[in-house]
N, C-alpha and C. Protein backbone atom coordinates (compact mmCIF):
# COMPACT_ATOMS: atom_id res chain seq x y z
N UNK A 1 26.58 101.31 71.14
CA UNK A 1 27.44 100.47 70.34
C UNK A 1 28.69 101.24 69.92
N UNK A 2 28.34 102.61 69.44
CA UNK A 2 29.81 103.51 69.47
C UNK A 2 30.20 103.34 69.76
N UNK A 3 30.23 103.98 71.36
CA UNK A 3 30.83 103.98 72.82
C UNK A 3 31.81 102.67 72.78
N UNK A 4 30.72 101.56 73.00
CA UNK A 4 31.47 100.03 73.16
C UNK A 4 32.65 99.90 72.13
N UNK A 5 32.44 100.14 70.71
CA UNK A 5 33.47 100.25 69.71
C UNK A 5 34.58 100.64 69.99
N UNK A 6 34.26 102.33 70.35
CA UNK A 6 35.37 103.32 71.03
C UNK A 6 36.34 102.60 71.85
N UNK A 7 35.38 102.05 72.88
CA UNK A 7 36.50 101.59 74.12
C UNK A 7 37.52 100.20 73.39
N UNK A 8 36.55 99.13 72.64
CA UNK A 8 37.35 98.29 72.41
C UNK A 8 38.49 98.88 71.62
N UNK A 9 37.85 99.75 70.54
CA UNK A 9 39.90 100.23 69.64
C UNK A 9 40.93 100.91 70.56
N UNK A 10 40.18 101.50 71.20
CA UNK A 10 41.48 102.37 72.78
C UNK A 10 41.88 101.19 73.12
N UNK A 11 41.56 100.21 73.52
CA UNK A 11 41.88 99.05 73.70
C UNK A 11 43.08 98.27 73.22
N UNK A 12 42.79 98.23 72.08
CA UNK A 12 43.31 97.48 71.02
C UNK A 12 44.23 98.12 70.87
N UNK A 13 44.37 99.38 70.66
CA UNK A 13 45.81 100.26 70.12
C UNK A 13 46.63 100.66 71.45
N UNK A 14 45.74 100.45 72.54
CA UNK A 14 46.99 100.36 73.47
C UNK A 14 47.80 99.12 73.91
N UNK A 15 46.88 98.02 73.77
CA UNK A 15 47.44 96.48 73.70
C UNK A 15 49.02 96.50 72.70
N UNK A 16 48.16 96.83 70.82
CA UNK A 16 49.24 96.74 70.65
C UNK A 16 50.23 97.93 70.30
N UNK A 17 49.95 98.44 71.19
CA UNK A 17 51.36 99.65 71.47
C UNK A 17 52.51 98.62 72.28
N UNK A 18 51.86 98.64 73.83
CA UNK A 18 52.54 97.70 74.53
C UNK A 18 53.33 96.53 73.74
N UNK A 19 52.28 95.66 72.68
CA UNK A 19 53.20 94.56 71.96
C UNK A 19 54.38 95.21 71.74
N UNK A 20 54.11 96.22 70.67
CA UNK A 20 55.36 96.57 69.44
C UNK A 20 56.15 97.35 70.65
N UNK A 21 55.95 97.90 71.61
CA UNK A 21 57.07 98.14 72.68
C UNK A 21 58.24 97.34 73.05
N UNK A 22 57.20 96.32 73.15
CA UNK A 22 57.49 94.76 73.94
C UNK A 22 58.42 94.66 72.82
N UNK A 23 58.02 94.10 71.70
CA UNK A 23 59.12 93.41 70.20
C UNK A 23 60.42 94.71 69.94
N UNK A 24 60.12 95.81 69.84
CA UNK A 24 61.25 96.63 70.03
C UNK A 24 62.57 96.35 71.06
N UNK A 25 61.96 96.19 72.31
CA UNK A 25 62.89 96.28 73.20
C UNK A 25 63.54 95.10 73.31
N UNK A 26 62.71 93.45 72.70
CA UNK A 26 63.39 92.49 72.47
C UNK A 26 64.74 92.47 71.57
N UNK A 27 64.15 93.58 70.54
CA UNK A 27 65.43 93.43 69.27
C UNK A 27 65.83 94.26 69.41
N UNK A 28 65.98 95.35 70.50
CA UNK A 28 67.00 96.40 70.73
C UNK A 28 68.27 95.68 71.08
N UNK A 29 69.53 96.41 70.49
CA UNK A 29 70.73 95.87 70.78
C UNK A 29 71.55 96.80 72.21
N UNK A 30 70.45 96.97 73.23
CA UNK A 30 70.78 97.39 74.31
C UNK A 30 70.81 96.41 75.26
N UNK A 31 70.61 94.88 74.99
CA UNK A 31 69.73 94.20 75.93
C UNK A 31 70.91 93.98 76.89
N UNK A 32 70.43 93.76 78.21
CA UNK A 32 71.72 93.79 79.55
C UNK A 32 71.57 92.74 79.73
N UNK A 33 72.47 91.32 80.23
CA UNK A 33 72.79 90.26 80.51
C UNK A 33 71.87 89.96 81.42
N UNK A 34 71.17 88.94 81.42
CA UNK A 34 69.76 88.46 82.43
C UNK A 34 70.38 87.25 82.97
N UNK A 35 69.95 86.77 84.14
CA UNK A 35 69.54 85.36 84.81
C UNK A 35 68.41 84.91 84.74
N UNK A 36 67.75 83.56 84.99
CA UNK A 36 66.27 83.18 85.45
C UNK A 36 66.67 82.52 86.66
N UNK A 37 66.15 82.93 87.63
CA UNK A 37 66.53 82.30 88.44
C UNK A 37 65.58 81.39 89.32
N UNK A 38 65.36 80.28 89.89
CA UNK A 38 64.39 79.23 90.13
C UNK A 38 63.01 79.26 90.00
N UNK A 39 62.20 80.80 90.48
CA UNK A 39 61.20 81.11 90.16
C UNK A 39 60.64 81.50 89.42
N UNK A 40 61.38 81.14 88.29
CA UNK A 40 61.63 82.01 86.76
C UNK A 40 61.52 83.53 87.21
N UNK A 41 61.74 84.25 87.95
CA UNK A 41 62.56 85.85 87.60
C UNK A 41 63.25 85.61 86.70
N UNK A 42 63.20 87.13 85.94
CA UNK A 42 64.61 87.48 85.29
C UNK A 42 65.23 88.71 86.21
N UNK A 43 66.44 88.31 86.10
CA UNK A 43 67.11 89.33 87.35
C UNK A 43 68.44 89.76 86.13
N UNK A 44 68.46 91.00 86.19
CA UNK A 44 69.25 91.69 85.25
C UNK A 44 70.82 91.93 85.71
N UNK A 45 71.92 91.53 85.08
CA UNK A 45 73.28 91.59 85.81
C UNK A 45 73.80 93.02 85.25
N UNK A 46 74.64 93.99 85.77
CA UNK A 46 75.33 95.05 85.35
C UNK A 46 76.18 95.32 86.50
N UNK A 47 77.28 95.63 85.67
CA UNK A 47 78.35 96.54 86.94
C UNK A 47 77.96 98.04 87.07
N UNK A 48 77.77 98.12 88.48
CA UNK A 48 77.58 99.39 89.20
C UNK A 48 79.19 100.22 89.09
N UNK A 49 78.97 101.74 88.82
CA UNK A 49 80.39 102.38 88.58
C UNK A 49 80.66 102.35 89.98
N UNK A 50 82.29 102.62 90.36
CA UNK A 50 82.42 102.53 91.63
C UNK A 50 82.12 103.61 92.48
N UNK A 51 82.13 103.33 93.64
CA UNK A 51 81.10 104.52 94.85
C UNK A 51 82.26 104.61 95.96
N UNK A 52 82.26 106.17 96.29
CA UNK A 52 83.14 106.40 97.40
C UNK A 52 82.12 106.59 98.56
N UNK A 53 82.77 105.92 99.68
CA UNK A 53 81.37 105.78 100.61
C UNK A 53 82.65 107.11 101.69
N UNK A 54 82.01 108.25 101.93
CA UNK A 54 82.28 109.14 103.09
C UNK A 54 81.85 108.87 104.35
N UNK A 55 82.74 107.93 105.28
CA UNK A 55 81.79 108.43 106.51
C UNK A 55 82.94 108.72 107.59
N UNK A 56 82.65 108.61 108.85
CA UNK A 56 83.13 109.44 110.10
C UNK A 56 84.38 108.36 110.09
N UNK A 57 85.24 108.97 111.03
CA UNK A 57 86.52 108.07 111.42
C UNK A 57 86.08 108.35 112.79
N UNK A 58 86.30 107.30 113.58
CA UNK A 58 86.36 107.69 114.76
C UNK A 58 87.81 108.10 115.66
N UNK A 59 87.75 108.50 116.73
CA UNK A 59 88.82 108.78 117.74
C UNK A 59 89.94 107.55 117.34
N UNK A 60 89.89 106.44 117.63
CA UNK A 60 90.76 105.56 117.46
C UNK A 60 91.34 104.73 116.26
N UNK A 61 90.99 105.53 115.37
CA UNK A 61 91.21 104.87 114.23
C UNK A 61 92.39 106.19 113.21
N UNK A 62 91.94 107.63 113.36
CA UNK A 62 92.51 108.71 113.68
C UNK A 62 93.65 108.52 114.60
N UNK A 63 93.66 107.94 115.55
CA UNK A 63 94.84 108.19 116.41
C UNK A 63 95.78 106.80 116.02
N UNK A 64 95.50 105.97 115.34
CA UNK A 64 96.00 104.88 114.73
C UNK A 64 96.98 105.51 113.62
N UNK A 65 96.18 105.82 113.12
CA UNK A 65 96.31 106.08 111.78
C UNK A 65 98.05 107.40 112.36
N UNK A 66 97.22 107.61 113.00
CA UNK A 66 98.28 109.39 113.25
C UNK A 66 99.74 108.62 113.52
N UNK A 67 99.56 107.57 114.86
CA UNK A 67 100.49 106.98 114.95
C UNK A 67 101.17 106.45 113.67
N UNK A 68 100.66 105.49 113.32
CA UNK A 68 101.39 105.04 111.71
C UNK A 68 102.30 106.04 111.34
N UNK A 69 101.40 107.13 110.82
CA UNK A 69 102.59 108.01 110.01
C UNK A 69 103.88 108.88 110.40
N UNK A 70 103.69 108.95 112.24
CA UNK A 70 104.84 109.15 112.75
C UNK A 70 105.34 107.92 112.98
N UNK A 71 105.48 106.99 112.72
CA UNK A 71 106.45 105.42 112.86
C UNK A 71 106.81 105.93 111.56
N UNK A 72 106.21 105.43 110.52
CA UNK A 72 106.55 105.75 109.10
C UNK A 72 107.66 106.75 108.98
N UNK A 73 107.43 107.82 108.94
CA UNK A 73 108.05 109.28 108.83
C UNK A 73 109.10 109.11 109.88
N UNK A 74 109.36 108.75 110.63
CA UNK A 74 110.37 108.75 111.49
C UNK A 74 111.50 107.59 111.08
N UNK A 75 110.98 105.97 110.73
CA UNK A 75 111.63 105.25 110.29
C UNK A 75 112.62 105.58 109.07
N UNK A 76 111.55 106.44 108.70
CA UNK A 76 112.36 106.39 106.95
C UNK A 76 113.74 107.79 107.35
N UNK A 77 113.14 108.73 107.92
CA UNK A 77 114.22 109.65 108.48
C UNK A 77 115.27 108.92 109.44
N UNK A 78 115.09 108.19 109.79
CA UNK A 78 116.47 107.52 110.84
C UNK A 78 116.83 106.53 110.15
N UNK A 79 116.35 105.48 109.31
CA UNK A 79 117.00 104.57 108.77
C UNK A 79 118.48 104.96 108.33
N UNK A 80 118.89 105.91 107.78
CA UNK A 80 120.03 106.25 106.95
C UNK A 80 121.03 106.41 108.16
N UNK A 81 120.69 106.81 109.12
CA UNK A 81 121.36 106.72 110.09
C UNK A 81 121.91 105.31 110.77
N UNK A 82 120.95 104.58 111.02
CA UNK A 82 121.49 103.30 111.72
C UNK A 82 122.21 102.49 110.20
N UNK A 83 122.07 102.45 108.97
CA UNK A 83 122.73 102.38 108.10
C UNK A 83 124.20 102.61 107.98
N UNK A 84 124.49 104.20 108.10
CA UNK A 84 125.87 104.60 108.04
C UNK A 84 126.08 104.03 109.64
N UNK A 85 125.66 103.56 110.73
CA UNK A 85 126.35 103.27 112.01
C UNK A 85 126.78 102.28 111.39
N UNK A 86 125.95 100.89 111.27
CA UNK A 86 126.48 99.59 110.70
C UNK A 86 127.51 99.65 109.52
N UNK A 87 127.44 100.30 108.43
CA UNK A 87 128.61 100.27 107.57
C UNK A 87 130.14 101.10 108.33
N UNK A 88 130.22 102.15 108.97
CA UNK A 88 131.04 102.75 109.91
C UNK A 88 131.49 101.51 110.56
N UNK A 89 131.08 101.10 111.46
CA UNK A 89 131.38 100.01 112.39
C UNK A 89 132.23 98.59 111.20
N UNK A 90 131.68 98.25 110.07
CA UNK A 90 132.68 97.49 109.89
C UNK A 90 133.79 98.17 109.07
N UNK A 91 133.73 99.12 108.82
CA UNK A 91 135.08 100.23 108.27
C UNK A 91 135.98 99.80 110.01
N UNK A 92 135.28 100.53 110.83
CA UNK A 92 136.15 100.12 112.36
C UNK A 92 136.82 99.38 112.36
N UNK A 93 136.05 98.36 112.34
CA UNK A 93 136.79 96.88 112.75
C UNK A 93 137.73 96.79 111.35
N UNK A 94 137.75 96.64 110.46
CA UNK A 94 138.52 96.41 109.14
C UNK A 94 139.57 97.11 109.41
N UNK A 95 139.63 98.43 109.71
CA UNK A 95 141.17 99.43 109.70
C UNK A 95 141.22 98.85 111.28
N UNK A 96 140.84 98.45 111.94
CA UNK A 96 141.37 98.18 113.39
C UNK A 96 142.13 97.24 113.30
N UNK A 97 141.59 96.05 112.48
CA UNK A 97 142.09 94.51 112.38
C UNK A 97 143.46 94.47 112.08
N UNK A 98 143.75 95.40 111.18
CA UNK A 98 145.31 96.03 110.21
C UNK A 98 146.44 96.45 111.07
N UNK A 99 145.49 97.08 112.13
CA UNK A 99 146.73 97.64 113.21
C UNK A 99 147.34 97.27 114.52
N UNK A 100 148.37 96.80 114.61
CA UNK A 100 149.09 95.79 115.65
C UNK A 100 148.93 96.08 116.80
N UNK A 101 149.01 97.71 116.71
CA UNK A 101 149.15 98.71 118.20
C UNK A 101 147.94 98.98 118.94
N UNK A 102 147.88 98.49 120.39
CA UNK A 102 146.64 99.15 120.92
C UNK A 102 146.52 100.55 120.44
N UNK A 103 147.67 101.12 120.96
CA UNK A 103 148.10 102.82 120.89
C UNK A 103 147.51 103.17 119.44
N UNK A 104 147.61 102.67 118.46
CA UNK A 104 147.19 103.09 116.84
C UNK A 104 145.51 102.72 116.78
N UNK A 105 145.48 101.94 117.18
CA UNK A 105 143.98 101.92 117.21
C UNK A 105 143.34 102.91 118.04
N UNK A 106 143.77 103.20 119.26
CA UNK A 106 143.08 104.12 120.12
C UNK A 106 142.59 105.31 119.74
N UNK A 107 144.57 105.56 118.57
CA UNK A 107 144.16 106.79 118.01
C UNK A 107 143.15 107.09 117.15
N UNK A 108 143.34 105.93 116.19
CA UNK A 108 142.34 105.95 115.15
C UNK A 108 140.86 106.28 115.28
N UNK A 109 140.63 105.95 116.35
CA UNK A 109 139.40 105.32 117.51
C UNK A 109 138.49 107.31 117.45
N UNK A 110 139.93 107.97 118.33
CA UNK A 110 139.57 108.94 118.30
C UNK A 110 139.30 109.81 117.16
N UNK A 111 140.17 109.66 116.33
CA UNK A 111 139.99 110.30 115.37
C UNK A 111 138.30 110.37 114.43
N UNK A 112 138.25 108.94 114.65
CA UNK A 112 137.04 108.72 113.80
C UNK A 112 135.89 109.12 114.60
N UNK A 113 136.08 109.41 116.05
CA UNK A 113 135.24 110.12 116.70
C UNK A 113 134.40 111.29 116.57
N UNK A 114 135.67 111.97 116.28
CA UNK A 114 135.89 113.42 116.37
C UNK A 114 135.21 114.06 114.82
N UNK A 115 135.57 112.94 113.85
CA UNK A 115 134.80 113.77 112.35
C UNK A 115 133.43 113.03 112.40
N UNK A 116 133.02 111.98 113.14
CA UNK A 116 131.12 111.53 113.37
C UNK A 116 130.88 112.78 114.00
N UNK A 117 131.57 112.95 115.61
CA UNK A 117 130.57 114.20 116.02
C UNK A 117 130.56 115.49 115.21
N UNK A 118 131.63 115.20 114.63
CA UNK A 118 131.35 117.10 113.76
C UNK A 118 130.63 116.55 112.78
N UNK A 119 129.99 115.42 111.89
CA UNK A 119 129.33 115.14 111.11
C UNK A 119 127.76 114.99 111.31
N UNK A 120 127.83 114.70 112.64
CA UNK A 120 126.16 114.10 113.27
C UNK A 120 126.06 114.54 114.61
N UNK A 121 126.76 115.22 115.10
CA UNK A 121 126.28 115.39 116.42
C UNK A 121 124.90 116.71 116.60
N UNK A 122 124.91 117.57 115.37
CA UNK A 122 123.80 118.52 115.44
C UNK A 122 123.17 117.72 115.24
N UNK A 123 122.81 117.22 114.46
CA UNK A 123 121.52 116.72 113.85
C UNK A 123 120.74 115.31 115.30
N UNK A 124 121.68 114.54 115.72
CA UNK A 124 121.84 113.14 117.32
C UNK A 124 120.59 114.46 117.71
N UNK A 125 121.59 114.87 118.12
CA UNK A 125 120.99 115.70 119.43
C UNK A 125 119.48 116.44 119.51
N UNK A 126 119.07 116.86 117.73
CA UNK A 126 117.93 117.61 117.97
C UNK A 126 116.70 116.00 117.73
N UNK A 127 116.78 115.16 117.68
CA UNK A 127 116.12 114.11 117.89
C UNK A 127 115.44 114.13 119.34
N UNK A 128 114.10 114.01 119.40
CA UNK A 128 112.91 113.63 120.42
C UNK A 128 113.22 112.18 120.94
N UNK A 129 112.92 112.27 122.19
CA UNK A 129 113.24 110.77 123.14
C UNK A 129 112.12 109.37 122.09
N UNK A 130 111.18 109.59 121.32
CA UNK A 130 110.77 108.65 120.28
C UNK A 130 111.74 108.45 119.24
N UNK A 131 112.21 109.28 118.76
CA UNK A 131 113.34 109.23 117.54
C UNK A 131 113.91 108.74 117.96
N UNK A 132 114.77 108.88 119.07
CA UNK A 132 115.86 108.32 120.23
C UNK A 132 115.91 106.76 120.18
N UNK A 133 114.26 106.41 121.13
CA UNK A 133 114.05 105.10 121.04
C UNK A 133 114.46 104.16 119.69
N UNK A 134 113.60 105.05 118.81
CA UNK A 134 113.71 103.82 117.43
C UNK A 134 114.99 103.95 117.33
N UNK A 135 115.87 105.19 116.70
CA UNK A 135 117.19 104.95 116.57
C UNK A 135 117.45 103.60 117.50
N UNK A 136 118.04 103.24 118.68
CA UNK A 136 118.47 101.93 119.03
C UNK A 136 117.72 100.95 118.57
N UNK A 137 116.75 100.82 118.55
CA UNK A 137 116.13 99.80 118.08
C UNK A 137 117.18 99.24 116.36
N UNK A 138 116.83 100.46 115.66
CA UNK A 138 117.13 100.35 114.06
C UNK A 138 118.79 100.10 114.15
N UNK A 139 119.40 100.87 115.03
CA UNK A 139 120.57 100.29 114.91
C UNK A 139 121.13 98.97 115.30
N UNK A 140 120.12 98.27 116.44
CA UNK A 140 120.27 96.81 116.66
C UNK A 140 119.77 96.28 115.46
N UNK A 141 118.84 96.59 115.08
CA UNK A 141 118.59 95.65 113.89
C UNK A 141 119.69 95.37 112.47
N UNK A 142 120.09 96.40 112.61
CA UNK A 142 121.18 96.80 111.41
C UNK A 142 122.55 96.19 111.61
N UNK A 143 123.18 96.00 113.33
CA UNK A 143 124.46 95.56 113.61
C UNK A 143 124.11 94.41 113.78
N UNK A 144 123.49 94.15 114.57
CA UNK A 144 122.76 93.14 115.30
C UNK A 144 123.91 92.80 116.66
N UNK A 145 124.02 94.22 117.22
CA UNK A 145 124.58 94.95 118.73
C UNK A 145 123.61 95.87 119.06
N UNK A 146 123.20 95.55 120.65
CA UNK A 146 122.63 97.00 121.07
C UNK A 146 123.94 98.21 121.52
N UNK A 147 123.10 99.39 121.36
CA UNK A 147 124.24 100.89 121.37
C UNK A 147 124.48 100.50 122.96
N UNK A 148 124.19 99.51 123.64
CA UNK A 148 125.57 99.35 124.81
C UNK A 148 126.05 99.01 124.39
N UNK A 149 126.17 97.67 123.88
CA UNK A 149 127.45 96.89 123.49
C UNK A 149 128.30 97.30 122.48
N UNK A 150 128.19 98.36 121.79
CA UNK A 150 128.83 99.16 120.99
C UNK A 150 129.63 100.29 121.65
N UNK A 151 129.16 101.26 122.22
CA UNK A 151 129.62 101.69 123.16
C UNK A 151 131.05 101.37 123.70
N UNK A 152 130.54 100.12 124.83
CA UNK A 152 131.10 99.35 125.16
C UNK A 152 132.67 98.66 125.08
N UNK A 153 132.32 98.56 123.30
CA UNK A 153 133.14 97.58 122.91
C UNK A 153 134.32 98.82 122.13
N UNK A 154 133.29 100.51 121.91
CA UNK A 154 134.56 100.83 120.93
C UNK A 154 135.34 102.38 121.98
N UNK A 155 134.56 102.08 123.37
CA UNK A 155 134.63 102.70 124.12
C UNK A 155 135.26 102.69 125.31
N UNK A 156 134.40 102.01 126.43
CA UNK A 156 134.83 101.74 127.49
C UNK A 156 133.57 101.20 128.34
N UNK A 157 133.58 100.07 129.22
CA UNK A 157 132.43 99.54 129.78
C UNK A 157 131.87 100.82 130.78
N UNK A 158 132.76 101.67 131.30
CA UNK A 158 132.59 102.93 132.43
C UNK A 158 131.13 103.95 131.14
N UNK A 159 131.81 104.09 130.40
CA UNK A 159 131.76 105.43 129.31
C UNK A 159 129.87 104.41 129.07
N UNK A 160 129.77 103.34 128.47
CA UNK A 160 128.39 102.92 128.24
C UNK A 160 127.51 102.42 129.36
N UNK A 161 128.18 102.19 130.49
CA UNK A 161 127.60 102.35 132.09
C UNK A 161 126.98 103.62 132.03
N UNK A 162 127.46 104.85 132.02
CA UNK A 162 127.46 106.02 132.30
C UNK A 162 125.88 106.96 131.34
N UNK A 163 126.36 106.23 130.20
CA UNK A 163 125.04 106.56 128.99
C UNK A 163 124.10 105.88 129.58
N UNK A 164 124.10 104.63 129.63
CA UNK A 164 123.14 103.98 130.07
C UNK A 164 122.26 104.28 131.30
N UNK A 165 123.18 105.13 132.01
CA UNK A 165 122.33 105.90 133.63
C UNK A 165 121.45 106.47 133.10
N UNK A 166 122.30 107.49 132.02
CA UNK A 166 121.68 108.58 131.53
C UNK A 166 120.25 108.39 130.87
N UNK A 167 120.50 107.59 129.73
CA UNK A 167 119.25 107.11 128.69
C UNK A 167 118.09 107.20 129.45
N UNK A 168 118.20 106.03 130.70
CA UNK A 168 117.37 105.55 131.62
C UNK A 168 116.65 106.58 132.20
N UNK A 169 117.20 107.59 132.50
CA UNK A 169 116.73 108.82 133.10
C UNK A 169 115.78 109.91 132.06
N UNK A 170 115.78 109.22 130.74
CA UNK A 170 114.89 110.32 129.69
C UNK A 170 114.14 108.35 129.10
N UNK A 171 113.63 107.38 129.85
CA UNK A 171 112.92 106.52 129.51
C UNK A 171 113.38 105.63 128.45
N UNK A 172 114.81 105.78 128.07
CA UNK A 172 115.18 104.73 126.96
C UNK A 172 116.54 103.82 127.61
N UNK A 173 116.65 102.85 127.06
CA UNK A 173 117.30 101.78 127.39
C UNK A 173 118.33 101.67 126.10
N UNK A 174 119.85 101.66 126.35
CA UNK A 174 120.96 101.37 125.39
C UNK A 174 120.84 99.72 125.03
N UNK A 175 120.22 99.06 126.09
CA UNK A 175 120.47 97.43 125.80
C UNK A 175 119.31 97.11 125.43
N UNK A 176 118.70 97.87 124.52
CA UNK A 176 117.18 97.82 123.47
C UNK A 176 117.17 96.76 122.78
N UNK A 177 116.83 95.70 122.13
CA UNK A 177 117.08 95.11 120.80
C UNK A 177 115.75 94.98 119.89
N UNK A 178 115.73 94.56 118.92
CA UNK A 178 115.02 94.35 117.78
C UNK A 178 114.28 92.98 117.73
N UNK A 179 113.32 92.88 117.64
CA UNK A 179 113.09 91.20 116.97
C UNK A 179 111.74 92.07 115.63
N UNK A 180 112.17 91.43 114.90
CA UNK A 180 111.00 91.86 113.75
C UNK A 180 109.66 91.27 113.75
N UNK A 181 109.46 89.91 114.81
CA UNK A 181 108.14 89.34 115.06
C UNK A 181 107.43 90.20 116.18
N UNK A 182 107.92 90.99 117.25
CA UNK A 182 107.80 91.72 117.86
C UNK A 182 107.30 93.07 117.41
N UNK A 183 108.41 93.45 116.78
CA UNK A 183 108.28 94.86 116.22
C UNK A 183 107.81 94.55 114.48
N UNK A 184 106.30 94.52 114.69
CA UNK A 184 106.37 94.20 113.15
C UNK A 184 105.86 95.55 112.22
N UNK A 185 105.18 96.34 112.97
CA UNK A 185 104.95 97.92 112.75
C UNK A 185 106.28 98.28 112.42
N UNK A 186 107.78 97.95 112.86
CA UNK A 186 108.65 99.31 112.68
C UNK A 186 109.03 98.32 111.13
N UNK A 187 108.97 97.19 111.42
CA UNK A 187 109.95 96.06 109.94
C UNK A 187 108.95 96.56 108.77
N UNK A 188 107.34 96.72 108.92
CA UNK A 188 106.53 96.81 107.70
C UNK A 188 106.89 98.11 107.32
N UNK A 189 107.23 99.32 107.98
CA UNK A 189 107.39 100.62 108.22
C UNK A 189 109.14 100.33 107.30
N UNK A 190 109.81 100.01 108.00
CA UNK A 190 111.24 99.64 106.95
C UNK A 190 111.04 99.34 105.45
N UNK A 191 110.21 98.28 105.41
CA UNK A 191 109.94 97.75 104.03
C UNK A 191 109.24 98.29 103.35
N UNK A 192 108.24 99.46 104.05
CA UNK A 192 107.72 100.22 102.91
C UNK A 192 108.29 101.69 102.31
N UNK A 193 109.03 101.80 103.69
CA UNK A 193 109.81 103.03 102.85
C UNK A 193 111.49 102.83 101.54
N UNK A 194 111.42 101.45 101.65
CA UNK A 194 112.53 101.09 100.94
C UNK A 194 113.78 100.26 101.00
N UNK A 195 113.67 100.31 102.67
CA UNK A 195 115.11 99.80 103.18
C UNK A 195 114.94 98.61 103.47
C-alpha cells in the first residue's frame, strides 16, 4: 500500500508540475503568434533572421557576370567620349553655318582637327578593338550618325572609304549603328552608370 501511495504522489506531482508548466507558459508574455489550422494544429508564425545561402557559381554564370562588368566598365569609360563627339559636332556645324567661305570653313575644319588629335589622339589609340567597337556604337547613339557618315561629311567620302577598309580589317565596321531594343545590355549599362 506504501509502494502504491508512493507511485500515485510521483504521480500526482508530476501531473501537476506539467499543469503549472502548462498555466505558466499560457500567461507568459512570450507567447508567439499561432494559427489553427483545419485539423486543429496550432502552427506557430515567426520571422526567420535572414540567411546567406553560399553556393557554387558555375562556368557560365561567372563568365556572364565577367562579361557584364567589362560592358559596364567600358561604357561608363567611353561614354564621355561619344558625349564630347556629339556636343563638338554641333559646335561644328554652328561656327560652320556662320561662315560663307568654303575656304574658312575648311580652315576651321582643320584647325579643330589638329587641337582633338593633340587632345585625344593618345588616349583613341590605346583603346582595344572592344572599346573600339562600342565607341561607334555610343557615338551613333549620341549623334544619331554612324563614324562613316561623320567622317564623311566633315571629311571626305575617299578619307571614310579608306577608314572603313581599315576598321574592317581589325573586325569593326564605321557604318555600326545603335538601336537600344537591340542593344539593351549597352542602354541598361548607360543608365546605370549615369548617362
Amino acid at each position: 500500500m506504501c509502494k502504491l501511495f508512493t507511485v500515485v504522489l510521483l504521480v500526482f506531482i508530476t501531473l501537476s508540475g506539467a499543469c503549472y508548466a502548462q498555466k505558466d507558459s499560457q500567461n507568459s508574455s512570450n507567447k508567439l503568434p499561432a494559427i489553427i489550422d483545419k485539423n486543429g494544429d496550432t502552427i506557430a508564425i515567426y520571422t526567420l533572421e535572414d540567411t546567406k545561402i553560399n553556393g557554387t557559381i558555375d562556368a557560365n554564370t561567372l563568365e556572364n557576370k565577367k562579361a557584364w562588368e567589362r560592358l559596364y566598365n567600358n561604357v561608363y569609360y567611353l561614354m564621355p567620349y561619344a558625349i564630347t563627339c556629339a556636343n563638338k559636332m554641333k559646335e561644328l556645324d554652328n561656327e560652320m553655318a556662320k561662315m560663307d567661305k568654303r575656304k574658312d570653313r575648311k580652315k576651321y575644319l582643320k584647325e579643330q582637327r589638329e587641337k582633338l588629335s593633340k587632345d585625344y589622339k593618345a588616349k583613341l589609340e590605346d583603346l582595344s578593338e572592344y572599346q573600339g567597337k562600342l565607341l561607334i556604337k555610343l557615338i551613333y547613339r549620341q549623334t544619331g550618325r554612324t563614324t562613316y557618315d561623320l567622317i564623311k561629311d566633315y571629311e571626305s567620302g575617299f578619307t571614310a572609304g579608306f577608314w572603313q577598309t581599315l576598321s574592317k580589317m581589325y573586325g569593326m565596321s564605321l557604318k555600326e549603328t545603335y538601336d537600344p531594343k537591340k542593344d539593351v545590355l549597352i542602354e541598361t549599362a548607360i543608365k546605370m552608370s549615369g548617362y
